[in-house]
N, C-alpha and C. Protein backbone atom coordinates (compact mmCIF):
# COMPACT_ATOMS: atom_id res chain seq x y z
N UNK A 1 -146.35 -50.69 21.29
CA UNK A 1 -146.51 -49.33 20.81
C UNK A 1 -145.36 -48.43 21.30
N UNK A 2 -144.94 -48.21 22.80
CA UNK A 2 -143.91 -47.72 23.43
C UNK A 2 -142.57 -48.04 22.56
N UNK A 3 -142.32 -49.28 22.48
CA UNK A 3 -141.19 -50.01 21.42
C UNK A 3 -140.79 -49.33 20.29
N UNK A 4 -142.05 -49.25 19.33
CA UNK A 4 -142.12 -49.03 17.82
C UNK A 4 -141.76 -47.65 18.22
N UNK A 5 -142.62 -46.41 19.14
CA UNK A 5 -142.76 -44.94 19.10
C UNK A 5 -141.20 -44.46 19.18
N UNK A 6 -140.14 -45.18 20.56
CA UNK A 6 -139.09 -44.95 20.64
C UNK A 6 -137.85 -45.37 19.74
N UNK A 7 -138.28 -46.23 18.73
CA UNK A 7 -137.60 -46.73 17.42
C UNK A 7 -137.79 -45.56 16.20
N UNK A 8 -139.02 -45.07 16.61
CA UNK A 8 -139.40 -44.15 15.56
C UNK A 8 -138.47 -42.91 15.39
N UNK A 9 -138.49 -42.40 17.03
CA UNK A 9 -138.08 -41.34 17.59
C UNK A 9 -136.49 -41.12 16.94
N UNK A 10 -135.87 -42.29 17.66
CA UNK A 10 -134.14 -42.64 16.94
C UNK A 10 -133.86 -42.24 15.35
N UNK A 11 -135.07 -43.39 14.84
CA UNK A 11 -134.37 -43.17 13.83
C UNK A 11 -135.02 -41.74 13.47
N UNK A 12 -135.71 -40.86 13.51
CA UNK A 12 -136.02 -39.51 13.21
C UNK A 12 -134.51 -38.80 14.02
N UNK A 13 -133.94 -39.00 14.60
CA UNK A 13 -132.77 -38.72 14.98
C UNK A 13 -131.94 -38.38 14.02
N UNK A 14 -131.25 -39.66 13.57
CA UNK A 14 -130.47 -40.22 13.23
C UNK A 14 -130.48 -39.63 11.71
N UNK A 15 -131.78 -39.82 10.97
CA UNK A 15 -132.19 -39.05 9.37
C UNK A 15 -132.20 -37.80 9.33
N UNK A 16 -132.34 -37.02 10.64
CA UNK A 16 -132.62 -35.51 10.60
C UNK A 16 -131.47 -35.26 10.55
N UNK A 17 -130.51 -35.71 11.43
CA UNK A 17 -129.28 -35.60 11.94
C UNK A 17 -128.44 -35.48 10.52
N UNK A 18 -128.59 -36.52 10.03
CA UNK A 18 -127.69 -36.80 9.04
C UNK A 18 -127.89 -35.76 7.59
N UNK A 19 -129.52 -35.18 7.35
CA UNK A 19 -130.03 -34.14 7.09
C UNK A 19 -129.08 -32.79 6.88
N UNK A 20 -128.82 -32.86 8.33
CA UNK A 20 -128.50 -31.50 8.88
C UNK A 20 -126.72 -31.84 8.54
N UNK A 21 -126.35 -32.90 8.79
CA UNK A 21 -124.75 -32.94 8.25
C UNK A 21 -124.52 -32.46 6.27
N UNK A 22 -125.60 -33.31 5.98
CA UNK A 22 -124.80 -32.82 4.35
C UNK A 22 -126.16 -31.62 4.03
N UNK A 23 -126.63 -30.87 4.95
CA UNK A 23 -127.22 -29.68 4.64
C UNK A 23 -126.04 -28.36 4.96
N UNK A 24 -125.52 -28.88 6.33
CA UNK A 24 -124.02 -28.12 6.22
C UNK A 24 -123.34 -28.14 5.22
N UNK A 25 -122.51 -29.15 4.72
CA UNK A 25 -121.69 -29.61 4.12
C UNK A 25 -121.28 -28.74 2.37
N UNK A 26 -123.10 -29.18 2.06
CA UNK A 26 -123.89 -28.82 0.95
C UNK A 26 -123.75 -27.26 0.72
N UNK A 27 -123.78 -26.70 2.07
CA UNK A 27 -124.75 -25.45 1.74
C UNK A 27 -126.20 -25.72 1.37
N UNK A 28 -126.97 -26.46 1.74
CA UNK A 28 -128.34 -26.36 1.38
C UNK A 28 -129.06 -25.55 1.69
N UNK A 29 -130.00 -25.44 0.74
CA UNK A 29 -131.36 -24.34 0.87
C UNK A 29 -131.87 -24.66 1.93
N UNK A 30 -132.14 -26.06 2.43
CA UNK A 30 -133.39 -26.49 3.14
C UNK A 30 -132.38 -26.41 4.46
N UNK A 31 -131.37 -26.03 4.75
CA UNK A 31 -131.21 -26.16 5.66
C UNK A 31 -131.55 -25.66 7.02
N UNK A 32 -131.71 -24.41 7.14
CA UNK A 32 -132.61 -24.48 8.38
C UNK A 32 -133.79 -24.97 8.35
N UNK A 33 -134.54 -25.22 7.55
CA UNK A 33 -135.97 -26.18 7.97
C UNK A 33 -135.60 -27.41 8.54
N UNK A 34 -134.17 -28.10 8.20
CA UNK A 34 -133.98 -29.41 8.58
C UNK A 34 -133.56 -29.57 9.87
N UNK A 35 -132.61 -28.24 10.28
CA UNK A 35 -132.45 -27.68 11.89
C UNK A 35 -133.58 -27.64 12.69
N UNK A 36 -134.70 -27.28 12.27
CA UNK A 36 -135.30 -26.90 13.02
C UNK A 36 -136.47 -28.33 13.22
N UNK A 37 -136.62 -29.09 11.82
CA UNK A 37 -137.36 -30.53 12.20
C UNK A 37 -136.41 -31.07 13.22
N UNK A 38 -134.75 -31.61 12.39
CA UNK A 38 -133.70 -32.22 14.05
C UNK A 38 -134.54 -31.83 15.34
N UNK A 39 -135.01 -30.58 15.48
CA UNK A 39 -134.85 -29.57 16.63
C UNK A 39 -135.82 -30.36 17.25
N UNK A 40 -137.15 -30.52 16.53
CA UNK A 40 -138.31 -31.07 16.65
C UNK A 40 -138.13 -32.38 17.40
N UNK A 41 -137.36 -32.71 17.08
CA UNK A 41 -136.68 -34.62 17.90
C UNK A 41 -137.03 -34.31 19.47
N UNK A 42 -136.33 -33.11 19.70
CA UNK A 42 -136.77 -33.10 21.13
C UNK A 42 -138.05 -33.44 22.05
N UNK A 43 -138.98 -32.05 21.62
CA UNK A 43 -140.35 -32.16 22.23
C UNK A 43 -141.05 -33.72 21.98
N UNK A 44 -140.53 -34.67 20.61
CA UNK A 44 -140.90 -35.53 20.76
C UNK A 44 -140.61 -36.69 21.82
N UNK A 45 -139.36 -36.07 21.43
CA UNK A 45 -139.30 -37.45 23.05
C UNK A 45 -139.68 -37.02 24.28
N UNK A 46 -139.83 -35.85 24.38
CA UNK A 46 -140.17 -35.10 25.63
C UNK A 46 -141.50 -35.77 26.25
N UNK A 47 -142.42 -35.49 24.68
CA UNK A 47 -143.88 -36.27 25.11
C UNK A 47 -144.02 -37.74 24.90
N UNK A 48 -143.13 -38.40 24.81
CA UNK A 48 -143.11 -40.18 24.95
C UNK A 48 -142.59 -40.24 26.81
N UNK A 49 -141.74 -39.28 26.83
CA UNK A 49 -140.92 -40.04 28.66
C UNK A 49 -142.11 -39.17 29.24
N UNK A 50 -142.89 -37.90 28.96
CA UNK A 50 -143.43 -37.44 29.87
C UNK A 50 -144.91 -38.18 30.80
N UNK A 51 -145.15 -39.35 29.87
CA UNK A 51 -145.97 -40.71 30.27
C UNK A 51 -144.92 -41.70 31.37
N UNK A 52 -144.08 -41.34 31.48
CA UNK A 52 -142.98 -42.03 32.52
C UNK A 52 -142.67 -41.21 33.62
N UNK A 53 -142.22 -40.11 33.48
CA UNK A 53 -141.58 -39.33 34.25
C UNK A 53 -141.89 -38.07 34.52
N UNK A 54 -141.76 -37.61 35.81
CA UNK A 54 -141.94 -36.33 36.05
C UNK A 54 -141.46 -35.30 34.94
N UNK A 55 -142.33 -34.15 34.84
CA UNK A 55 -141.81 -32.58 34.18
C UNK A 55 -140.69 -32.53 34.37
N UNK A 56 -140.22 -32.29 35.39
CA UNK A 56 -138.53 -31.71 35.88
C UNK A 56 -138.05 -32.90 34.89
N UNK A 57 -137.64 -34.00 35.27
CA UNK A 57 -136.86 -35.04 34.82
C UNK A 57 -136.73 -34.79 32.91
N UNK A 58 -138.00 -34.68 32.83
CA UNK A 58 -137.88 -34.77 31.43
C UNK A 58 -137.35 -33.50 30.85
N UNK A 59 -137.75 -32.24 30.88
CA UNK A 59 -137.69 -31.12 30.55
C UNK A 59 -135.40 -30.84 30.73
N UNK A 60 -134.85 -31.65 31.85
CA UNK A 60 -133.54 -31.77 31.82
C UNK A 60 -132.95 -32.40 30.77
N UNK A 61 -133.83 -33.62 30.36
CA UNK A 61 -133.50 -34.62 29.22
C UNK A 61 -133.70 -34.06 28.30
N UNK A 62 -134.91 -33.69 28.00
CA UNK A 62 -134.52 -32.79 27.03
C UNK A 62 -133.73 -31.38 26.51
N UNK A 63 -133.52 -30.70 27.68
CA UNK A 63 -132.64 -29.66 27.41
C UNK A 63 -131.28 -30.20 27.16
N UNK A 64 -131.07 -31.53 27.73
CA UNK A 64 -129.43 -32.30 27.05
C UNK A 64 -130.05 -32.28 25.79
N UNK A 65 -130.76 -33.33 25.64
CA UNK A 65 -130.79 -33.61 24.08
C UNK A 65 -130.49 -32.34 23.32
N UNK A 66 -131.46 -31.60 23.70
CA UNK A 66 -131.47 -30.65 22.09
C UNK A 66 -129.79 -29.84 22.28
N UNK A 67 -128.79 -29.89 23.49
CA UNK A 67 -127.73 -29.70 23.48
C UNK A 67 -127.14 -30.36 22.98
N UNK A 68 -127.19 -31.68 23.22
CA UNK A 68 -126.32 -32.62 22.19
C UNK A 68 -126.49 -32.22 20.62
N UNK A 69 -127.80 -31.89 20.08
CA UNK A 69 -128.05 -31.95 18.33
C UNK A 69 -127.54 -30.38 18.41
N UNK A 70 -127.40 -29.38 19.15
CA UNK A 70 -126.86 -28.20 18.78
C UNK A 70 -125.72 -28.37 18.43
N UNK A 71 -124.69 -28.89 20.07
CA UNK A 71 -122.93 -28.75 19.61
C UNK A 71 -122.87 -29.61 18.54
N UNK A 72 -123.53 -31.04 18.17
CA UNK A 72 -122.84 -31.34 16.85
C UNK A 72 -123.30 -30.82 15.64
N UNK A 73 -123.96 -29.78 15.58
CA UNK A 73 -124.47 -29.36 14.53
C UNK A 73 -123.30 -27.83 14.37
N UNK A 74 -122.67 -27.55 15.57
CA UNK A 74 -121.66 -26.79 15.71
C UNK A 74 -120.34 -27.27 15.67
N UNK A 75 -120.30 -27.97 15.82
CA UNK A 75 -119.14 -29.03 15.43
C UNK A 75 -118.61 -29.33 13.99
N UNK A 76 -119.93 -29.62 13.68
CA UNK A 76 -119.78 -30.03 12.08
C UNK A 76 -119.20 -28.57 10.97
N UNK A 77 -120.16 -27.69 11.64
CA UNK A 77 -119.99 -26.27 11.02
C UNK A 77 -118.33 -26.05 10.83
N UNK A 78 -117.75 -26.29 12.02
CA UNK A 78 -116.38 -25.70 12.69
C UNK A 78 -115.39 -26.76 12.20
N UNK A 79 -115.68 -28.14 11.38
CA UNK A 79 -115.25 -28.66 11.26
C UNK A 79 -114.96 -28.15 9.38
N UNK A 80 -116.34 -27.37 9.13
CA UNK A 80 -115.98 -27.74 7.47
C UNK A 80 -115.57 -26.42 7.32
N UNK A 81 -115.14 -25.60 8.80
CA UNK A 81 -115.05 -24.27 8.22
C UNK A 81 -112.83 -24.54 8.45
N UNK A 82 -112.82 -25.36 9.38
CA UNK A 82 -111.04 -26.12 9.68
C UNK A 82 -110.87 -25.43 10.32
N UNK A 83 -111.85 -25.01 11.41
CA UNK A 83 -111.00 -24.11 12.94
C UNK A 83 -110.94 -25.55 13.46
N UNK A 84 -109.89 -26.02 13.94
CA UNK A 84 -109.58 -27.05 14.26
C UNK A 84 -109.54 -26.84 16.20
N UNK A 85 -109.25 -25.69 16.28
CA UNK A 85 -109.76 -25.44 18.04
C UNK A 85 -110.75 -25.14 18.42
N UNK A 86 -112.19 -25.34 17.66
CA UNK A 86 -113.30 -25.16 17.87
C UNK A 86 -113.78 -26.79 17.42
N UNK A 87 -113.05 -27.32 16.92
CA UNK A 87 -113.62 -28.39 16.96
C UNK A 87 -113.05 -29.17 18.01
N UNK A 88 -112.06 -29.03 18.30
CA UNK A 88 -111.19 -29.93 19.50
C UNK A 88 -112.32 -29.29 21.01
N UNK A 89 -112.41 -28.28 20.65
CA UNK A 89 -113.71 -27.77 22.07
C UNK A 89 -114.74 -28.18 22.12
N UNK A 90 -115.57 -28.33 20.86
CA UNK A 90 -116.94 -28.63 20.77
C UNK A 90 -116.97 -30.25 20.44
N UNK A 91 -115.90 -30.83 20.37
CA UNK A 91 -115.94 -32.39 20.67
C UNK A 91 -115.56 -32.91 22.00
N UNK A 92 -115.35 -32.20 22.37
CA UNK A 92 -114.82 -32.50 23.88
C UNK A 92 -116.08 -32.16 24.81
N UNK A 93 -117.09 -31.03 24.20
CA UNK A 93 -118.24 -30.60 25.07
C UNK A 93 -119.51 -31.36 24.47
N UNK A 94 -119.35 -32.01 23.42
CA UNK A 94 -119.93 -33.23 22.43
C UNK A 94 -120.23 -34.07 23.72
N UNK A 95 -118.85 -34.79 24.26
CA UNK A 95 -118.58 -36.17 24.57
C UNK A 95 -119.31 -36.20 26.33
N UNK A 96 -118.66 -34.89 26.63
CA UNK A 96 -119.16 -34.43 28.10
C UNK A 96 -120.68 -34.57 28.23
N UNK A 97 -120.77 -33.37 27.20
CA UNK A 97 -122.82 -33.88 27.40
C UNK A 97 -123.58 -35.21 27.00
N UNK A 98 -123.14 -35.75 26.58
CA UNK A 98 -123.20 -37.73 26.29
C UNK A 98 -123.33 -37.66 28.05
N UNK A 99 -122.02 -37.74 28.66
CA UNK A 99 -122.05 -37.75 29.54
C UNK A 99 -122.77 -37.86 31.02
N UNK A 100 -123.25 -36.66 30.15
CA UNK A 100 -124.46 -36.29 31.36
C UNK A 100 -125.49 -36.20 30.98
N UNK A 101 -125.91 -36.97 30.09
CA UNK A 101 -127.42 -37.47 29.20
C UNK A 101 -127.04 -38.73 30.19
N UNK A 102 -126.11 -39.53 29.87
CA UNK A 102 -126.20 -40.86 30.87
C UNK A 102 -126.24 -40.59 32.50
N UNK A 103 -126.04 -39.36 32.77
CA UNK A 103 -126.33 -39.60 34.42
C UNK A 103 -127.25 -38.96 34.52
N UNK A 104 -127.89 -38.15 33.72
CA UNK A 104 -129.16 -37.68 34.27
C UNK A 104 -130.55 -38.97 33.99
N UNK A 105 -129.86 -39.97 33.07
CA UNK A 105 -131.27 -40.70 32.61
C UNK A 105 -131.06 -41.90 33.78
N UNK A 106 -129.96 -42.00 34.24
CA UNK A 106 -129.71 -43.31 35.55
C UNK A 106 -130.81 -42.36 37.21
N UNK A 107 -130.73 -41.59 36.79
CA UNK A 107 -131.36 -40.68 37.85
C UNK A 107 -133.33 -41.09 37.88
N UNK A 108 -133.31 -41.10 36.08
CA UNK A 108 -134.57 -40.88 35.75
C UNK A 108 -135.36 -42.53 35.99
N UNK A 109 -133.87 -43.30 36.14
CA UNK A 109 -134.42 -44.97 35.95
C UNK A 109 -133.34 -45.63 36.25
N UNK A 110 -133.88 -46.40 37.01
CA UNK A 110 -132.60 -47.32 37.41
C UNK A 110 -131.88 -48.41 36.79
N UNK A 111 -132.93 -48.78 36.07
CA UNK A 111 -132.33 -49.82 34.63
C UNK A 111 -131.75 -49.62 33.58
N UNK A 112 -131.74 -47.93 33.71
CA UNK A 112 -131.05 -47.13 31.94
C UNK A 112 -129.27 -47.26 33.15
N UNK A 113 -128.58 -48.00 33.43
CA UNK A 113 -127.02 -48.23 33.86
C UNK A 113 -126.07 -47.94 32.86
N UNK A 114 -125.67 -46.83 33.72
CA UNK A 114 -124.25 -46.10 33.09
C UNK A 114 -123.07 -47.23 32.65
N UNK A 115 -123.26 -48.28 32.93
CA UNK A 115 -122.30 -49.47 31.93
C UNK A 115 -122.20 -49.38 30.94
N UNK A 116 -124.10 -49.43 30.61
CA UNK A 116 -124.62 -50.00 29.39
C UNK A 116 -125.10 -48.48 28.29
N UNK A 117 -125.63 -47.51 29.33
CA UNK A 117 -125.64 -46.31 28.34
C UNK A 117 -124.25 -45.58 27.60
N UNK A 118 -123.80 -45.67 28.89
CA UNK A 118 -122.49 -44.59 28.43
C UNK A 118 -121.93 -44.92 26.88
N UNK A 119 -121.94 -46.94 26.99
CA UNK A 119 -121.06 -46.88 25.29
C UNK A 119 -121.54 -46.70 24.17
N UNK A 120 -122.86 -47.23 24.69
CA UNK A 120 -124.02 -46.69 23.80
C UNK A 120 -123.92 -45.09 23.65
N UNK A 121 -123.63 -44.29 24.69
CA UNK A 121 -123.68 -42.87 23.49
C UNK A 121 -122.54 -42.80 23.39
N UNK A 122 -121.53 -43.30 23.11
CA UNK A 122 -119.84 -43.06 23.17
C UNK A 122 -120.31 -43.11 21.38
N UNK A 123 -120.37 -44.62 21.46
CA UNK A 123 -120.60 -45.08 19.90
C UNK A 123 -121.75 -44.38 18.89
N UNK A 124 -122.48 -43.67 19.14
CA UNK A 124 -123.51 -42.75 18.77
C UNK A 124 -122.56 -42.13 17.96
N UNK A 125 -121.94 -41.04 19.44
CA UNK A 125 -120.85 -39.72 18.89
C UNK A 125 -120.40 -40.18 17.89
N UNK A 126 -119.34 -41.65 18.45
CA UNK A 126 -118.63 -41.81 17.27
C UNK A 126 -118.70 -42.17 16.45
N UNK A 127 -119.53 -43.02 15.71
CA UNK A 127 -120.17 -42.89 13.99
C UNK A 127 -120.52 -41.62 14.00
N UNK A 128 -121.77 -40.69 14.44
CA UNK A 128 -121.67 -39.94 13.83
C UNK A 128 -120.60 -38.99 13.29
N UNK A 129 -119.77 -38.62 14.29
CA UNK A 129 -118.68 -38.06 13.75
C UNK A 129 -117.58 -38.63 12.76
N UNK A 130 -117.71 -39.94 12.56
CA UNK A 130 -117.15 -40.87 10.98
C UNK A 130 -118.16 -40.01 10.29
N UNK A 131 -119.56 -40.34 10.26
CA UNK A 131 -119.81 -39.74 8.71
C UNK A 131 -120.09 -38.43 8.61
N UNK A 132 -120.05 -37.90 10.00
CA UNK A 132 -119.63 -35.92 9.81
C UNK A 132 -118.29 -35.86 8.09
N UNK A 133 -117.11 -36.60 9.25
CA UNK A 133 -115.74 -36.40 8.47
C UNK A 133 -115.93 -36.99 6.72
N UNK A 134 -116.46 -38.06 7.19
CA UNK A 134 -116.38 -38.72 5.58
C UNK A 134 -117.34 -37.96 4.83
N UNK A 135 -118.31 -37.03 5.06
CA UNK A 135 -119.18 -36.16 4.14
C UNK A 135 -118.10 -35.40 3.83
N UNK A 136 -117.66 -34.50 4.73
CA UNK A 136 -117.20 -33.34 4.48
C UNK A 136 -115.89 -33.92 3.47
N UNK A 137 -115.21 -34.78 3.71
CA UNK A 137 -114.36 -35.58 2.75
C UNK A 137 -114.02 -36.09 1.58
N UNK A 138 -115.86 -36.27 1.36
CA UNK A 138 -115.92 -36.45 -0.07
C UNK A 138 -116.52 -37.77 0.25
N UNK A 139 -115.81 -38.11 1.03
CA UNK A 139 -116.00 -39.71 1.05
C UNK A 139 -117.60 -40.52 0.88
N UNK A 140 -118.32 -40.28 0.43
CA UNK A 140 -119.83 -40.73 0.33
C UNK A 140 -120.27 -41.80 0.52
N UNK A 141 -119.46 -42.94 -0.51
CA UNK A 141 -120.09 -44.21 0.05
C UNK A 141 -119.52 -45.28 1.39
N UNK A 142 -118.56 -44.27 1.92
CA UNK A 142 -118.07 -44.60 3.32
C UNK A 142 -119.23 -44.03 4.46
N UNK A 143 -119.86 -42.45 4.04
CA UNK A 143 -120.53 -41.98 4.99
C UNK A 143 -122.22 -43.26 4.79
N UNK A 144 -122.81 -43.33 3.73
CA UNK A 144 -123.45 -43.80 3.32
C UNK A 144 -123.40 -45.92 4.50
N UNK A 145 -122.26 -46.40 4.19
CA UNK A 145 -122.20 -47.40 5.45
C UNK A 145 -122.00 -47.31 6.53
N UNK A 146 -121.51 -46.19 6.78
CA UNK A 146 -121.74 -45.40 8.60
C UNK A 146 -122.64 -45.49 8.85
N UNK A 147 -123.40 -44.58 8.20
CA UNK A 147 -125.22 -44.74 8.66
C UNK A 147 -125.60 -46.03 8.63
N UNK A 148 -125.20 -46.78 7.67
CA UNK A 148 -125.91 -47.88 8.03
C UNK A 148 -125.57 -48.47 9.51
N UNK A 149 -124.48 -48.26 9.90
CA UNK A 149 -124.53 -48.73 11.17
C UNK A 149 -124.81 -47.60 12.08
N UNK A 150 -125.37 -46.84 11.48
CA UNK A 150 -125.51 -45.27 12.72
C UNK A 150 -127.10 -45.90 12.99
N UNK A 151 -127.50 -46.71 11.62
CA UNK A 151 -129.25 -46.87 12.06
C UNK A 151 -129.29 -48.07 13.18
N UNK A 152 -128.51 -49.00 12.59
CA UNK A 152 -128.66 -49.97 13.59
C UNK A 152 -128.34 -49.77 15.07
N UNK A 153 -127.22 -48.98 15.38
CA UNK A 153 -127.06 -48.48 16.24
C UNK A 153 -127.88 -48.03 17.27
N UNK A 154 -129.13 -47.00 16.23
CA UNK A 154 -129.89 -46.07 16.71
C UNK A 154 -131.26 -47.38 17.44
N UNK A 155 -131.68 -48.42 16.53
CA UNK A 155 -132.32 -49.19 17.11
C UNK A 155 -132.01 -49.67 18.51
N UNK A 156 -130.95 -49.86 18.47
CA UNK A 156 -130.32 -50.69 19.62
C UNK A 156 -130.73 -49.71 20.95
N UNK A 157 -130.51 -48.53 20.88
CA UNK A 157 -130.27 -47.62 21.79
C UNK A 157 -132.28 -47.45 22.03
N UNK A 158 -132.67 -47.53 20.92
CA UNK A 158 -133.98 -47.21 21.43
C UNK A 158 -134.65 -48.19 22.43
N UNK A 159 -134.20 -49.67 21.97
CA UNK A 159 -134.41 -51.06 22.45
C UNK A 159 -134.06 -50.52 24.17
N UNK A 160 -133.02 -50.02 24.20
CA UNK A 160 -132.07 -50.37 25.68
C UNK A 160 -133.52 -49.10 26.50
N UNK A 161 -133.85 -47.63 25.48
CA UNK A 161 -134.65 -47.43 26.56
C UNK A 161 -136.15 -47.53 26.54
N UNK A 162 -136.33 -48.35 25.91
CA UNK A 162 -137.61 -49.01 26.31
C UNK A 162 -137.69 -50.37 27.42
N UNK A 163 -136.75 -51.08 27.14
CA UNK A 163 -136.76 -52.41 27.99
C UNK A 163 -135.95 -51.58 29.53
N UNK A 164 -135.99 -50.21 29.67
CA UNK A 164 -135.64 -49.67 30.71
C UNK A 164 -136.45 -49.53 31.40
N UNK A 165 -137.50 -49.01 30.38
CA UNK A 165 -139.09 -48.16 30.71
C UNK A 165 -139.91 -49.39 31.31
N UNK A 166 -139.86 -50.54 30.32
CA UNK A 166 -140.46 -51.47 30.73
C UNK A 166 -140.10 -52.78 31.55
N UNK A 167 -139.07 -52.50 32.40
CA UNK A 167 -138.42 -52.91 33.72
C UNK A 167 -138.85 -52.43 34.55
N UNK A 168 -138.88 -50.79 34.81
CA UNK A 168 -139.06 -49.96 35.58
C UNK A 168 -140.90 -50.19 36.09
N UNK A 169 -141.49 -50.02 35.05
CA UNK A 169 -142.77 -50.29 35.01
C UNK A 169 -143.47 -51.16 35.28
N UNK A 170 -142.81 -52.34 34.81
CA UNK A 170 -143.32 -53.73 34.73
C UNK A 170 -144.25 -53.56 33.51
N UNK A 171 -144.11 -52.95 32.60
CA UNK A 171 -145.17 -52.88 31.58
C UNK A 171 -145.40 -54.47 30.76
């Protein structure tokens, strides 16, 4: 159940996420409703680790997270608007808070190892930001096989923190 919930979680990530890229892109109507479901990603995972982990711990994790889905949702903006020094900033504060999503979750568990997380969100960023560019590009059925590996991706990452959870636990 833990498995499936944190697979769920990702890929609600990953679809909202991608949502919110060609809702930018688009100009869509729906777009702040889709901001604000993305947004929703948070509290969910909030209440899956909060069965693991202390308030404090989690409530940090999640204040990364929903930082991470802000700057790239600011990123993307700044990207289709071609301030090109707002994007060179907000990818750089992208990569940082990755960063420190991986040291705050090595804190939270000793089996989530900054080896193994860090490339895992390196490679996150970076598909997503392939099919940021290739939307805004035109490029569609390039963004369209990104995701496909943005999903698989997203499994993988859910895999790594569950078999964290359930190391830690002995579940």
């Amino acid at each position: 159940m833990l498995r499936n919930r944190l697979r769920l979680l990702w890929e609600q990530h990953v679809y909202w996420t991608r949502m919110v890229i060609t809702g930018i892109a688009f100009n869509s109507p729906d777009l702040d409703a889709s901001v604000t479901r993305l947004l929703r990603n948070v509290p969910d995972f909030e209440a899956t680790l909060d069965q693991f982990y202390s308030r404090s711990e989690v409530e940090t994790f999640g204040a990364l997270l929903r930082d991470h889905l802000v700057i790239a949702a600011d990123l993307v903006q700044a990207a289709k608007m071609g301030d090109n020094e707002a994007v060179e900033e907000l990818t750089d504060r992208w990569y940082a808070n990755a960063d420190e999503i991986v040291q705050h979750m090595r804190t939270m568990n000793p089996f989530w190892r900054p080896d193994e997380m860090r490339p895992m969100w390196r490679e996150h960023l970076d598909l997503t930001l392939n099919e940021a560019v290739e939307i805004l590009s035109g490029e569609y059925t390039d963004s369209v096989a990104t995701f496909d590996r943005i999903e698989q991706q997203a499994l993988q990452m859910a895999d790594s923190f569950w078999r964290g959870i359930v190391r830690q636990f002995r579940l």
